[in-house]
N, C-alpha and C. Protein backbone atom coordinates (compact mmCIF):
# COMPACT_ATOMS: atom_id res chain seq x y z
N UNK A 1 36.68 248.44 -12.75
CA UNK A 1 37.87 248.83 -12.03
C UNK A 1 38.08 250.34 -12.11
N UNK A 2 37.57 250.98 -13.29
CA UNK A 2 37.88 251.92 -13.27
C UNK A 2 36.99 252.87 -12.51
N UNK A 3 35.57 252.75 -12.25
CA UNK A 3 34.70 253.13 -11.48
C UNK A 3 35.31 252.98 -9.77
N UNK A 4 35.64 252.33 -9.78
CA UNK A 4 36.90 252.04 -7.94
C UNK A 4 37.45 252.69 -8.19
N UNK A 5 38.55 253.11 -8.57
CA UNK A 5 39.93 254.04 -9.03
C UNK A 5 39.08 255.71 -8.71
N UNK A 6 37.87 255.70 -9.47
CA UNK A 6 37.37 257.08 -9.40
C UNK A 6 37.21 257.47 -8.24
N UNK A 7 36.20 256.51 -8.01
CA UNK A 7 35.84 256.84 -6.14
C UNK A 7 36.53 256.80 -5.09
N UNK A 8 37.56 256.06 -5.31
CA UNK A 8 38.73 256.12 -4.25
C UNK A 8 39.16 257.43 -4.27
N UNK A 9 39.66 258.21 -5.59
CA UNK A 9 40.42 259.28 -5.67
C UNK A 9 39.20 260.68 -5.37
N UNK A 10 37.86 260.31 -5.65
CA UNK A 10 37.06 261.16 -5.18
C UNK A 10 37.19 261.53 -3.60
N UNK A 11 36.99 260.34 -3.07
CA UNK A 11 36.94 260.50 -1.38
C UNK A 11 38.73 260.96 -1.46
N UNK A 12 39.24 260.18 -1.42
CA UNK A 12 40.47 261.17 -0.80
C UNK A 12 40.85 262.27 -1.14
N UNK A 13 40.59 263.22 -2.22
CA UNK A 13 40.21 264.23 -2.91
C UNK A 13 39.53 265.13 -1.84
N UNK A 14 38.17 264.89 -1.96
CA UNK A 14 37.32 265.56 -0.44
C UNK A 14 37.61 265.64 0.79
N UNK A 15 38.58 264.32 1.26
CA UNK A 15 38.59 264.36 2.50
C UNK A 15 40.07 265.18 2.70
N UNK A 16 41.14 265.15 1.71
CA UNK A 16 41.87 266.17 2.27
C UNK A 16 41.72 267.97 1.79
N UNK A 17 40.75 267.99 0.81
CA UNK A 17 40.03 269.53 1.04
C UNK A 17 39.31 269.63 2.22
N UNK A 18 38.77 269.37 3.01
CA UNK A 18 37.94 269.07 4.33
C UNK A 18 38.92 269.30 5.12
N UNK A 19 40.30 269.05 4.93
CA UNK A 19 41.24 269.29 6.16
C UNK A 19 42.37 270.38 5.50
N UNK A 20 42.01 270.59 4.54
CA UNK A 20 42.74 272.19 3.94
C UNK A 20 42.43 273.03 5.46
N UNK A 21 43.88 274.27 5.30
CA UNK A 21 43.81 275.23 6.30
C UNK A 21 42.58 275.86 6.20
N UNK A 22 42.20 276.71 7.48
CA UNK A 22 41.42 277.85 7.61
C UNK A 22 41.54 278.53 6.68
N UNK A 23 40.33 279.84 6.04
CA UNK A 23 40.59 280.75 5.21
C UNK A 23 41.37 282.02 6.19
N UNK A 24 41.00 282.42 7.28
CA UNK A 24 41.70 282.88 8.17
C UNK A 24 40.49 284.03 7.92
N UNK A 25 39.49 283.86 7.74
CA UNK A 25 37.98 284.67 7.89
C UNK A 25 37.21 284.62 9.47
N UNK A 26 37.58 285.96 10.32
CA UNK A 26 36.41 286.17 11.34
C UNK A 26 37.68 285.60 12.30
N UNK A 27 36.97 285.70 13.78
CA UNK A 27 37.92 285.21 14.73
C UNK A 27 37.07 284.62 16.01
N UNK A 28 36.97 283.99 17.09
CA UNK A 28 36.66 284.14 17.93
C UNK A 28 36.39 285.06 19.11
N UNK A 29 35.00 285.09 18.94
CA UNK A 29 34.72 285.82 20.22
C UNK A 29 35.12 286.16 21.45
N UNK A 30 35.55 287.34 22.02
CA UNK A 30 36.14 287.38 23.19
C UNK A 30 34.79 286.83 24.25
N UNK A 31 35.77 286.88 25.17
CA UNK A 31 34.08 286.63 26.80
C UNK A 31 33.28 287.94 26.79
N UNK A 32 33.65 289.01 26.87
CA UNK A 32 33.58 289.82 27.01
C UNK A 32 32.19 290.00 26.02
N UNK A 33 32.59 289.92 24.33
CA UNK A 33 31.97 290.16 23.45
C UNK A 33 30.47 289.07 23.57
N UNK A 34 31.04 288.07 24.09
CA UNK A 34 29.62 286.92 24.42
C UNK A 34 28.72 287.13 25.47
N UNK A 35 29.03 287.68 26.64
CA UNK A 35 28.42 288.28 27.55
C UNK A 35 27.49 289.55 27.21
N UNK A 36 28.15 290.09 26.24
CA UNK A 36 27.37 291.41 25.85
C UNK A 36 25.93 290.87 24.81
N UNK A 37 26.05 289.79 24.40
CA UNK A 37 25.09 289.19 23.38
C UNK A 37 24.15 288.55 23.73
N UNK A 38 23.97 287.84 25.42
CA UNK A 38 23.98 286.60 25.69
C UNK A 38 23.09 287.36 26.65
N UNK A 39 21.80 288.42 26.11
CA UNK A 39 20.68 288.73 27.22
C UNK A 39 19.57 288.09 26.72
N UNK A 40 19.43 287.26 27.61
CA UNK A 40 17.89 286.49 27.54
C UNK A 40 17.17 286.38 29.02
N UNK A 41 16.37 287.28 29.20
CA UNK A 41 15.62 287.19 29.89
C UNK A 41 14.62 285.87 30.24
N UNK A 42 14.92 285.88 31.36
CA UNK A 42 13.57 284.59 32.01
C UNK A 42 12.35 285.12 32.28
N UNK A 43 11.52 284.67 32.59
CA UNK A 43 10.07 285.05 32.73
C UNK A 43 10.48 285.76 34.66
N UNK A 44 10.93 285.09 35.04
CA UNK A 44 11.04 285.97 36.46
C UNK A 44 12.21 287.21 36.24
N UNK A 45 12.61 287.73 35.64
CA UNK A 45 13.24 288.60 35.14
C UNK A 45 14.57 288.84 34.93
N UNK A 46 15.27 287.85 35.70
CA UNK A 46 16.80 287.21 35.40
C UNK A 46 17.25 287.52 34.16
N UNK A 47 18.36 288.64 34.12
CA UNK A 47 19.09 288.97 33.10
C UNK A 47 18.21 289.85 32.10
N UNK A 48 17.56 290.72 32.67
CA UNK A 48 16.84 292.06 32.34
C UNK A 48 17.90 293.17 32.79
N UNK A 49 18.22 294.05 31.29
CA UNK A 49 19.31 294.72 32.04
C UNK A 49 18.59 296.36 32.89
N UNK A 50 19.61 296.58 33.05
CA UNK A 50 18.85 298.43 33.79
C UNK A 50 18.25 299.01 32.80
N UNK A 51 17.55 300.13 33.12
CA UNK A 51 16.59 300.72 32.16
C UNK A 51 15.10 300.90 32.93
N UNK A 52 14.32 301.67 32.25
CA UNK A 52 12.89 302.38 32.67
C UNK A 52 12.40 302.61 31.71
N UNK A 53 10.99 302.74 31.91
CA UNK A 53 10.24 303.52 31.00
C UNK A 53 8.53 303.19 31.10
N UNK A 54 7.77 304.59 30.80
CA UNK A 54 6.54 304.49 30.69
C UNK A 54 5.68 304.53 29.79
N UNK A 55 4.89 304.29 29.67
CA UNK A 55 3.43 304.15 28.09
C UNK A 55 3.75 305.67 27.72
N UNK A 56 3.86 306.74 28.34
CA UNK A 56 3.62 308.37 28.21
C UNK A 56 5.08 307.73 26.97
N UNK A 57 6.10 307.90 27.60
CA UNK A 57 7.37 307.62 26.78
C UNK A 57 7.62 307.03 25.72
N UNK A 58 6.73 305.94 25.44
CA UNK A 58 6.61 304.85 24.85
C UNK A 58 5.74 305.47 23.60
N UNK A 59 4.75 305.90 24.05
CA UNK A 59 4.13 306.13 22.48
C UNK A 59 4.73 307.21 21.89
N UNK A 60 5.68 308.32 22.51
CA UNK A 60 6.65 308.65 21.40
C UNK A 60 7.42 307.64 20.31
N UNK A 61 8.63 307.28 21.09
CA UNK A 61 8.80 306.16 20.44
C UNK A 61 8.23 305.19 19.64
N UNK A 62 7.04 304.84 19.91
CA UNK A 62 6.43 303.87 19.15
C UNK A 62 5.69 304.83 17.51
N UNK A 63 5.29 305.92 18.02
CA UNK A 63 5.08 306.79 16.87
C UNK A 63 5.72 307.12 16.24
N UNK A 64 7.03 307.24 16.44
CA UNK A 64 8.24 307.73 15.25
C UNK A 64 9.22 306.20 14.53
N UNK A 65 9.01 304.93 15.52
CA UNK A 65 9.74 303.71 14.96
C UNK A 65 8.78 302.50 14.97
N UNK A 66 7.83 302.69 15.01
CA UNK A 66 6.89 301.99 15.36
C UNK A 66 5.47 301.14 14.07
N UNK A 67 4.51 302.80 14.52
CA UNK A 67 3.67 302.90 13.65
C UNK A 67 4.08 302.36 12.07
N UNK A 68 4.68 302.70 11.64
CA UNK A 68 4.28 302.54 10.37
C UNK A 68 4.09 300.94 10.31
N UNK A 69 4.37 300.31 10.60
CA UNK A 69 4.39 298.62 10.34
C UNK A 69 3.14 298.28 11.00
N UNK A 70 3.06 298.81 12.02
CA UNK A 70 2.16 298.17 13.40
C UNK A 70 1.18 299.15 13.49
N UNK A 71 0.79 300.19 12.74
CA UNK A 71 -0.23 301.11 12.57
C UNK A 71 0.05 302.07 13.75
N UNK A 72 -0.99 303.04 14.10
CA UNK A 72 -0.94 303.90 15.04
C UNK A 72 -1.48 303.39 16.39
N UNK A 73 -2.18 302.69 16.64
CA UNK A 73 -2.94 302.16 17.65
C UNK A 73 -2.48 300.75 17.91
N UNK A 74 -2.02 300.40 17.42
CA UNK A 74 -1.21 298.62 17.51
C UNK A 74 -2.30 297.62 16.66
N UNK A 75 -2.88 298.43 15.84
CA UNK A 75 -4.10 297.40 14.81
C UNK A 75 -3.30 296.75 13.87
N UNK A 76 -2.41 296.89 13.18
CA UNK A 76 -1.62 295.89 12.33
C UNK A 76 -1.38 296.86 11.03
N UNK A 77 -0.39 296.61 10.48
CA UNK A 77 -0.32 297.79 9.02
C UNK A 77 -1.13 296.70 8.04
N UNK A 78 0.27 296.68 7.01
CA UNK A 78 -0.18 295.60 5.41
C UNK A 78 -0.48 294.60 5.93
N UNK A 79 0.44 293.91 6.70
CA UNK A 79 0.14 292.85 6.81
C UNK A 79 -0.27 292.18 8.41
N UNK A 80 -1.51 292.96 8.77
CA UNK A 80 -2.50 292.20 9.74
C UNK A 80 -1.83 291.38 11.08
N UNK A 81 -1.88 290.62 10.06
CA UNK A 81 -1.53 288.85 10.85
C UNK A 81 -0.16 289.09 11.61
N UNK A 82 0.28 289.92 11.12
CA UNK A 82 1.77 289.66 11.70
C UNK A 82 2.18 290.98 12.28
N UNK A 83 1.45 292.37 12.65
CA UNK A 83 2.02 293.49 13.01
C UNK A 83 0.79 293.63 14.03
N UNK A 84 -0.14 292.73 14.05
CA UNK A 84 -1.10 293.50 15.18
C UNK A 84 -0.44 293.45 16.40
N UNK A 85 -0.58 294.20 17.43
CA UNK A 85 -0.13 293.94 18.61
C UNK A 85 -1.60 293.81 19.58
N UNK A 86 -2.39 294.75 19.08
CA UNK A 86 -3.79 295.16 20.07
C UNK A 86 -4.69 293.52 19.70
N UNK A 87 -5.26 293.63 21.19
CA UNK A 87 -6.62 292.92 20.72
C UNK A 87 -6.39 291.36 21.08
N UNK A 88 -7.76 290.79 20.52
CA UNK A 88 -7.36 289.44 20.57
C UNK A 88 -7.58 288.53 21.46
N UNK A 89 -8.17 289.45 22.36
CA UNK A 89 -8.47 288.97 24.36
C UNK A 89 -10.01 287.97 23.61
N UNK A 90 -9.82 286.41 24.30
CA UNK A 90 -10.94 285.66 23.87
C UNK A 90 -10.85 284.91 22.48
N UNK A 91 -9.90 285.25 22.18
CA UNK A 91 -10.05 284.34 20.19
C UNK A 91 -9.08 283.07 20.58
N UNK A 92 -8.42 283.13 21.16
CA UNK A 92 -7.26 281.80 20.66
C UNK A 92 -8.02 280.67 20.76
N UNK A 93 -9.13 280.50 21.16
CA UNK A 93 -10.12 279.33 21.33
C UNK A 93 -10.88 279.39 20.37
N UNK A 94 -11.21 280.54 19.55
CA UNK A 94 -12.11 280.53 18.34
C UNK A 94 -11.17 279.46 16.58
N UNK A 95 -11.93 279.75 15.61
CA UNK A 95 -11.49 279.17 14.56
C UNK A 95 -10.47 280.27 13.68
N UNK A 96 -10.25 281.34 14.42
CA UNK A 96 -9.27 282.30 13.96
C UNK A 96 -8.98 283.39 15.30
N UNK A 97 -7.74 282.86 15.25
CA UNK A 97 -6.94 283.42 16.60
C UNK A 97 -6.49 284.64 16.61
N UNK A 98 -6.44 285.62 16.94
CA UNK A 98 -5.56 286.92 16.52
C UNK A 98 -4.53 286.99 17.88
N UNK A 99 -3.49 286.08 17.32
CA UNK A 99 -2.30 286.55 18.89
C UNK A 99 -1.43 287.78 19.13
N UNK A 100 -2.02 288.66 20.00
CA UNK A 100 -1.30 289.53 19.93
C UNK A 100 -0.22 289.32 21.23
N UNK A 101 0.06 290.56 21.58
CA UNK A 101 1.00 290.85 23.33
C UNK A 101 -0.18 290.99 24.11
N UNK A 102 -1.65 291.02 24.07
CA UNK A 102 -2.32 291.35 24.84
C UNK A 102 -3.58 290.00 24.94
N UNK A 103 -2.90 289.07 24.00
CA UNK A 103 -3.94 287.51 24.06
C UNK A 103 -3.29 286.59 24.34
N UNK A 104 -1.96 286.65 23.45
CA UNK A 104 -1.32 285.29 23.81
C UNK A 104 0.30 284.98 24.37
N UNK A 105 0.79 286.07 24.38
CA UNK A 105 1.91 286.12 25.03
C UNK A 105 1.79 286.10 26.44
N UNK A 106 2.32 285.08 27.24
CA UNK A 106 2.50 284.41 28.65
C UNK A 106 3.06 285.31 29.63
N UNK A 107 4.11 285.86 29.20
CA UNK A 107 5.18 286.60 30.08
C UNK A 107 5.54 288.16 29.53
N UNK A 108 5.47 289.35 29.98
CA UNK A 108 6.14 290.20 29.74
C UNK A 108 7.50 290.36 29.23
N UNK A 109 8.26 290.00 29.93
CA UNK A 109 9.54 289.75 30.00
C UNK A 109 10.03 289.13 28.31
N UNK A 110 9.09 288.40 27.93
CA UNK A 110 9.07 287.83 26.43
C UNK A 110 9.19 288.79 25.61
N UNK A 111 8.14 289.46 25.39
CA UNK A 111 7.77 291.03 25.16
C UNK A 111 8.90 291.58 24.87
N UNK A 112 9.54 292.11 26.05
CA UNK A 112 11.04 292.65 26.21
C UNK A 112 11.85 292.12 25.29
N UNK A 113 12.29 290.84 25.51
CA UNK A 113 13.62 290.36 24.77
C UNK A 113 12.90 290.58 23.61
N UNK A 114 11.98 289.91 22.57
CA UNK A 114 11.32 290.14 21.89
C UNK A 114 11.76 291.71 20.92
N UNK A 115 11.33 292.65 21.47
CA UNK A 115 11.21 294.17 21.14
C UNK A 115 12.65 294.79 20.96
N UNK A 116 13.54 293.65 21.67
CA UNK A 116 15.11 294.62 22.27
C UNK A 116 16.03 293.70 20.90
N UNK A 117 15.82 292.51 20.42
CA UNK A 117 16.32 291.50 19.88
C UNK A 117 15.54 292.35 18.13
N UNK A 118 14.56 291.99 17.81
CA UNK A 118 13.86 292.12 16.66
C UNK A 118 13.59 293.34 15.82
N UNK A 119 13.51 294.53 17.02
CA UNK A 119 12.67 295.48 16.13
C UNK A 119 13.45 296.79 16.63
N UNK A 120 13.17 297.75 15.82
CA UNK A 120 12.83 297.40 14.23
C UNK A 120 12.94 296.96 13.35
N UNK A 121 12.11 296.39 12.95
CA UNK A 121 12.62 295.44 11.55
C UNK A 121 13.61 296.13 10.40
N UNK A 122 13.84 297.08 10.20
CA UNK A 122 14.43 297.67 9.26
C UNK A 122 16.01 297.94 9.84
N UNK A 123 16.22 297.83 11.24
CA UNK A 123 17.22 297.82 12.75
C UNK A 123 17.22 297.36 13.62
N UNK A 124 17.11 295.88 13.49
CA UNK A 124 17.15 295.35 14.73
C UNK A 124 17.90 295.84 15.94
N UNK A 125 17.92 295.79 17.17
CA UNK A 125 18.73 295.87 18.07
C UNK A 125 19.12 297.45 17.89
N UNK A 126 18.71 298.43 17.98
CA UNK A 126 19.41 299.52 17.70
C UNK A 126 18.20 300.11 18.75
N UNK A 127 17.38 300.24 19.87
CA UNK A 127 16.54 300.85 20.23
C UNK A 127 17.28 300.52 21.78
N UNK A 128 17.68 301.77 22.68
CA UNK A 128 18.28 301.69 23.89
C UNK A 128 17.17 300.84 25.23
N UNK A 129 17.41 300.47 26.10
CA UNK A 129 16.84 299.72 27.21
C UNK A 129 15.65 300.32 27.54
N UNK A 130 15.73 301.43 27.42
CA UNK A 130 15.01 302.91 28.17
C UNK A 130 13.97 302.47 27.06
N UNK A 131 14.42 302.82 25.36
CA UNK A 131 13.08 302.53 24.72
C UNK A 131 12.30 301.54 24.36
N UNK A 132 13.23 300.46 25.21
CA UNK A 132 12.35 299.33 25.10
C UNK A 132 11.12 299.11 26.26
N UNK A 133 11.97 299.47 27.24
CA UNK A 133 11.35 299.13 28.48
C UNK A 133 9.85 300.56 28.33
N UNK A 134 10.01 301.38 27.47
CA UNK A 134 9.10 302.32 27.12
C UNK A 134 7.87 301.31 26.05
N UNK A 135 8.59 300.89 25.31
CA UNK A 135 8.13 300.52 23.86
C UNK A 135 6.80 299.58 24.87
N UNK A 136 7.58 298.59 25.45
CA UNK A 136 6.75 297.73 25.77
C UNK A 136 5.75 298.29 27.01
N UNK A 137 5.92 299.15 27.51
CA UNK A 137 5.29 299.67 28.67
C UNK A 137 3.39 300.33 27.64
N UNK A 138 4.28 300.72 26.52
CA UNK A 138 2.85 301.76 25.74
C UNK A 138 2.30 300.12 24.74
N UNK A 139 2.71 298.81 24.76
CA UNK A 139 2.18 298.04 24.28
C UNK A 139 1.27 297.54 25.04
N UNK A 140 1.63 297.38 26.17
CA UNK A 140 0.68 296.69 27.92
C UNK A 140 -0.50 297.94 28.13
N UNK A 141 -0.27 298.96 27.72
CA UNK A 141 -1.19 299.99 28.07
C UNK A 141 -1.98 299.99 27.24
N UNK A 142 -1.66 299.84 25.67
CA UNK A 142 -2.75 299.79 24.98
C UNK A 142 -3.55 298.28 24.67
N UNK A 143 -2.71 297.38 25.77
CA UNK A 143 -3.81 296.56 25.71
C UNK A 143 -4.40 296.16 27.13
N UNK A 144 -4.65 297.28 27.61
CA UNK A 144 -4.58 297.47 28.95
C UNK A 144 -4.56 296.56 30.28
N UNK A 145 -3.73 296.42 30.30
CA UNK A 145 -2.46 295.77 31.28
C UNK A 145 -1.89 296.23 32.35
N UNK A 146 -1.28 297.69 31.83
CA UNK A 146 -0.56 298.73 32.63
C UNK A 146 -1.49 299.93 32.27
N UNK A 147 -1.24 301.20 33.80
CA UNK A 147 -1.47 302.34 33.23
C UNK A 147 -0.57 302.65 32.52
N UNK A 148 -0.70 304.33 32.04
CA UNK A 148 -0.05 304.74 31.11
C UNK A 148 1.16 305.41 31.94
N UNK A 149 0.90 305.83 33.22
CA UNK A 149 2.44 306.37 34.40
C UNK A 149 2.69 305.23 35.14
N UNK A 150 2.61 303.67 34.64
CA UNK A 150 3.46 302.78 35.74
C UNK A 150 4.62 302.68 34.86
N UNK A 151 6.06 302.60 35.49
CA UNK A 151 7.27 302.74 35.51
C UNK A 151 7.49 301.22 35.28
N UNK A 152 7.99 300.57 34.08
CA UNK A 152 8.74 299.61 33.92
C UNK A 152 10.17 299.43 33.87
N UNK A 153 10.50 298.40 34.90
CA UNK A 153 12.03 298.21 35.04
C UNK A 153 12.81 296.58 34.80
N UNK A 154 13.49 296.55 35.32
CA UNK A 154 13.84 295.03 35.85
C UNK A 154 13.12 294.32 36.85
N UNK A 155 12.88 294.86 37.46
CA UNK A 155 12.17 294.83 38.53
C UNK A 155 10.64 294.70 38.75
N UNK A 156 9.78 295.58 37.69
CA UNK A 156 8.46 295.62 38.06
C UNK A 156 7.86 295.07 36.34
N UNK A 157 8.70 294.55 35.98
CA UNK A 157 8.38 293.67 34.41
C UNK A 157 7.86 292.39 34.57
N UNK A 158 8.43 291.55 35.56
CA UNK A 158 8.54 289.74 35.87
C UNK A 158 7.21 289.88 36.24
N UNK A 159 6.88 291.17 37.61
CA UNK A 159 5.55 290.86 38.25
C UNK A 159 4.27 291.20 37.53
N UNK A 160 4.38 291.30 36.10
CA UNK A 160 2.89 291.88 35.51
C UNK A 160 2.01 290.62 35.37
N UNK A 161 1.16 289.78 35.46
CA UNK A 161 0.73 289.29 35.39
C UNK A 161 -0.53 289.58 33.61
N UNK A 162 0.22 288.66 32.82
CA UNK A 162 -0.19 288.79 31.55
C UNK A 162 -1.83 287.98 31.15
N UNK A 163 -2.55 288.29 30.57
CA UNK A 163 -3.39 287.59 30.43
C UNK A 163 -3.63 286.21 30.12
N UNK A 164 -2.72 285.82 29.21
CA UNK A 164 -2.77 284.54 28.94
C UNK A 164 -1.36 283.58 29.38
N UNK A 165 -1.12 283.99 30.77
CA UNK A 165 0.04 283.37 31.52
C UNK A 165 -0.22 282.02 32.11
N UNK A 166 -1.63 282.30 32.20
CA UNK A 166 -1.81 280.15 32.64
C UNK A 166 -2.03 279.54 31.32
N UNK A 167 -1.91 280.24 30.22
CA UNK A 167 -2.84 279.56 28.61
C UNK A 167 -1.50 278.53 28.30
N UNK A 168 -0.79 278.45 28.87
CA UNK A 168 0.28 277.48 28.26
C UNK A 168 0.51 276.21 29.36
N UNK A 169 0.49 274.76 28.59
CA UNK A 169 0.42 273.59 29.36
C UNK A 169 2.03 273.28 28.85
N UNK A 170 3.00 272.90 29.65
CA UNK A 170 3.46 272.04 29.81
C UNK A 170 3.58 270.61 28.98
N UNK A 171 4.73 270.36 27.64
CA UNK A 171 4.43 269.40 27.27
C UNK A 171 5.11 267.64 27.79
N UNK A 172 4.48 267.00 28.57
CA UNK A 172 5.06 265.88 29.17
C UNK A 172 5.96 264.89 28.09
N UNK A 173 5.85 265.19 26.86
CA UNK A 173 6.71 263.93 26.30
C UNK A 173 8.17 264.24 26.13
N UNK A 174 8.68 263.11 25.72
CA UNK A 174 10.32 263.45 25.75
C UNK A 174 10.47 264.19 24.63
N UNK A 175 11.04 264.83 24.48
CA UNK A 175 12.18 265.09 23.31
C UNK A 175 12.00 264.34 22.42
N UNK A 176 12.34 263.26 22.98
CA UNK A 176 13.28 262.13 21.95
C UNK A 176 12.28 260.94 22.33
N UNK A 177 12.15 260.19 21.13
CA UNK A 177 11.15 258.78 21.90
C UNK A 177 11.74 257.49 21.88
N UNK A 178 11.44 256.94 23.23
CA UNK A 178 11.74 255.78 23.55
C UNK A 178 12.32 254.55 22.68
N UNK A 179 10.98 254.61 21.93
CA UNK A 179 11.03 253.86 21.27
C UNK A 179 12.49 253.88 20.13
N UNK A 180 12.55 252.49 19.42
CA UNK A 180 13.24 252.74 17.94
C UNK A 180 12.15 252.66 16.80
N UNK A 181 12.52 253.46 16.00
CA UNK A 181 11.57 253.56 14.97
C UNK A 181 11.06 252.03 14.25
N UNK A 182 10.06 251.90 14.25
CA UNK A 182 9.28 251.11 13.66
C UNK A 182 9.45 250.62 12.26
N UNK A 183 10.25 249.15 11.94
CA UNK A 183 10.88 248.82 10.89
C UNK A 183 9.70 248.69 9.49
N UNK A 184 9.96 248.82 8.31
CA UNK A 184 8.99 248.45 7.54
C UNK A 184 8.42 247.50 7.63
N UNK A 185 6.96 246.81 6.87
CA UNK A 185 6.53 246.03 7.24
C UNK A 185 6.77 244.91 5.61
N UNK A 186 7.29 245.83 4.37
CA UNK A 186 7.49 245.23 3.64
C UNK A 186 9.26 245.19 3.42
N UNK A 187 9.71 243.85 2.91
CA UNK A 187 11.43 243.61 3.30
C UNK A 187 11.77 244.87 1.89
N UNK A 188 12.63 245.55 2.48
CA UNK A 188 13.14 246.52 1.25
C UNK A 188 14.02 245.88 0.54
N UNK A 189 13.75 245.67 -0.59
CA UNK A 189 14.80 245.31 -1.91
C UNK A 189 16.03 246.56 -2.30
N UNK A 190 16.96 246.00 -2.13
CA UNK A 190 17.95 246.83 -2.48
C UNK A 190 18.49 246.42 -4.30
N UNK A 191 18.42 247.65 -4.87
CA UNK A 191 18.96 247.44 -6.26
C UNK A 191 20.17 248.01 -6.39
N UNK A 192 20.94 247.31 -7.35
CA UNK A 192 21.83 247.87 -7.79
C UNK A 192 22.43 248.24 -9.01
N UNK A 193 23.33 248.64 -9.53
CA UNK A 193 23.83 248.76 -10.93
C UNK A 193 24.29 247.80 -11.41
């Protein structure tokens, strides 16, 4: 009995801390403030904001916020696997893949959000449109994609045609499966105290 008594007073215990007030920490987002957050580019370029920039432009930038992680040439710093950008054209079919922006990324536009969202790693989000749309312009060039004077915009980003833009299939299954999960085949014994 006394084990009931506990647990009763446990749950109702929890369940009216669970409905204690707010701490009155943070507030809701205005529209305003969600709209400003809420850039995700599509592969056809939908919701790419204004901005320019060329490889010439770009490897400034990329040399002063860039390099050190991702080397000078886009070969990879410490850690290889995860900073290369160059290279890679022909491996994803081998027994060691090197995916860069110039093997296995589908869409430019990825690229973009990618570069504008993430990096620098040490600052995310702190690099203006201009140096992104630069950043990524001197990434396509050095894996040659783009020249080094084509002008990337909103506009002339969707139409680059990336190397490995057909490399991605389509996966036909649901989400969620049909089925219900498949009951044991031995009856589960339930124990108790």
């Amino acid at each position: 009995m006394c084990r009931l008594r506990f647990a009763l007073t446990y749950i109702l215990c929890t369940t009216l801390f669970a409905q204690s007030p707010k701490y009155g920490l943070g507030r809701t987002p205005t529209p305003e403030e969600v709209r400003a957050m809420d850039i995700t580019p599509a592969p056809d370029g939908t919701g790419l904001p204004a901005g320019h920039g060329t490889a010439l432009e770009g490897r400034e930038v990329y040399a002063r916020r860039c390099a050190r992680c991702h080397g000078p040439k886009g070969e990879g710093g410490d850690e290889p696997k995860q900073s290369t950008l160059v290279g890679g054209r022909g491996s994803l079919k081998t027994a060691k893949p090197l995916k860069t922006a110039g093997s296995y990324w589908p869409y430019a536009t990825t690229i973009w959000d990618y570069v504008n969202r993430a990096m620098p790693l040490e600052h995310p989000g702190t690099l203006t449109h201009n140096q992104v749309y630069s950043l990524v312009a001197w990434i396509l060039q050095m894996n040659g994609i783009v020249g080094e004077n084509d002008v990337l915009d909103a506009k002339s980003l969707p139409r680059i045609k990336m190397p490995n833009r057909d490399g991605f299939v389509p996966d036909a299954r649901p989400d969620v499966g049909t089925k219900p999960i498949a009951k044991p085949k031995k009856p589960v014994k339930k124990s108790g105290r």
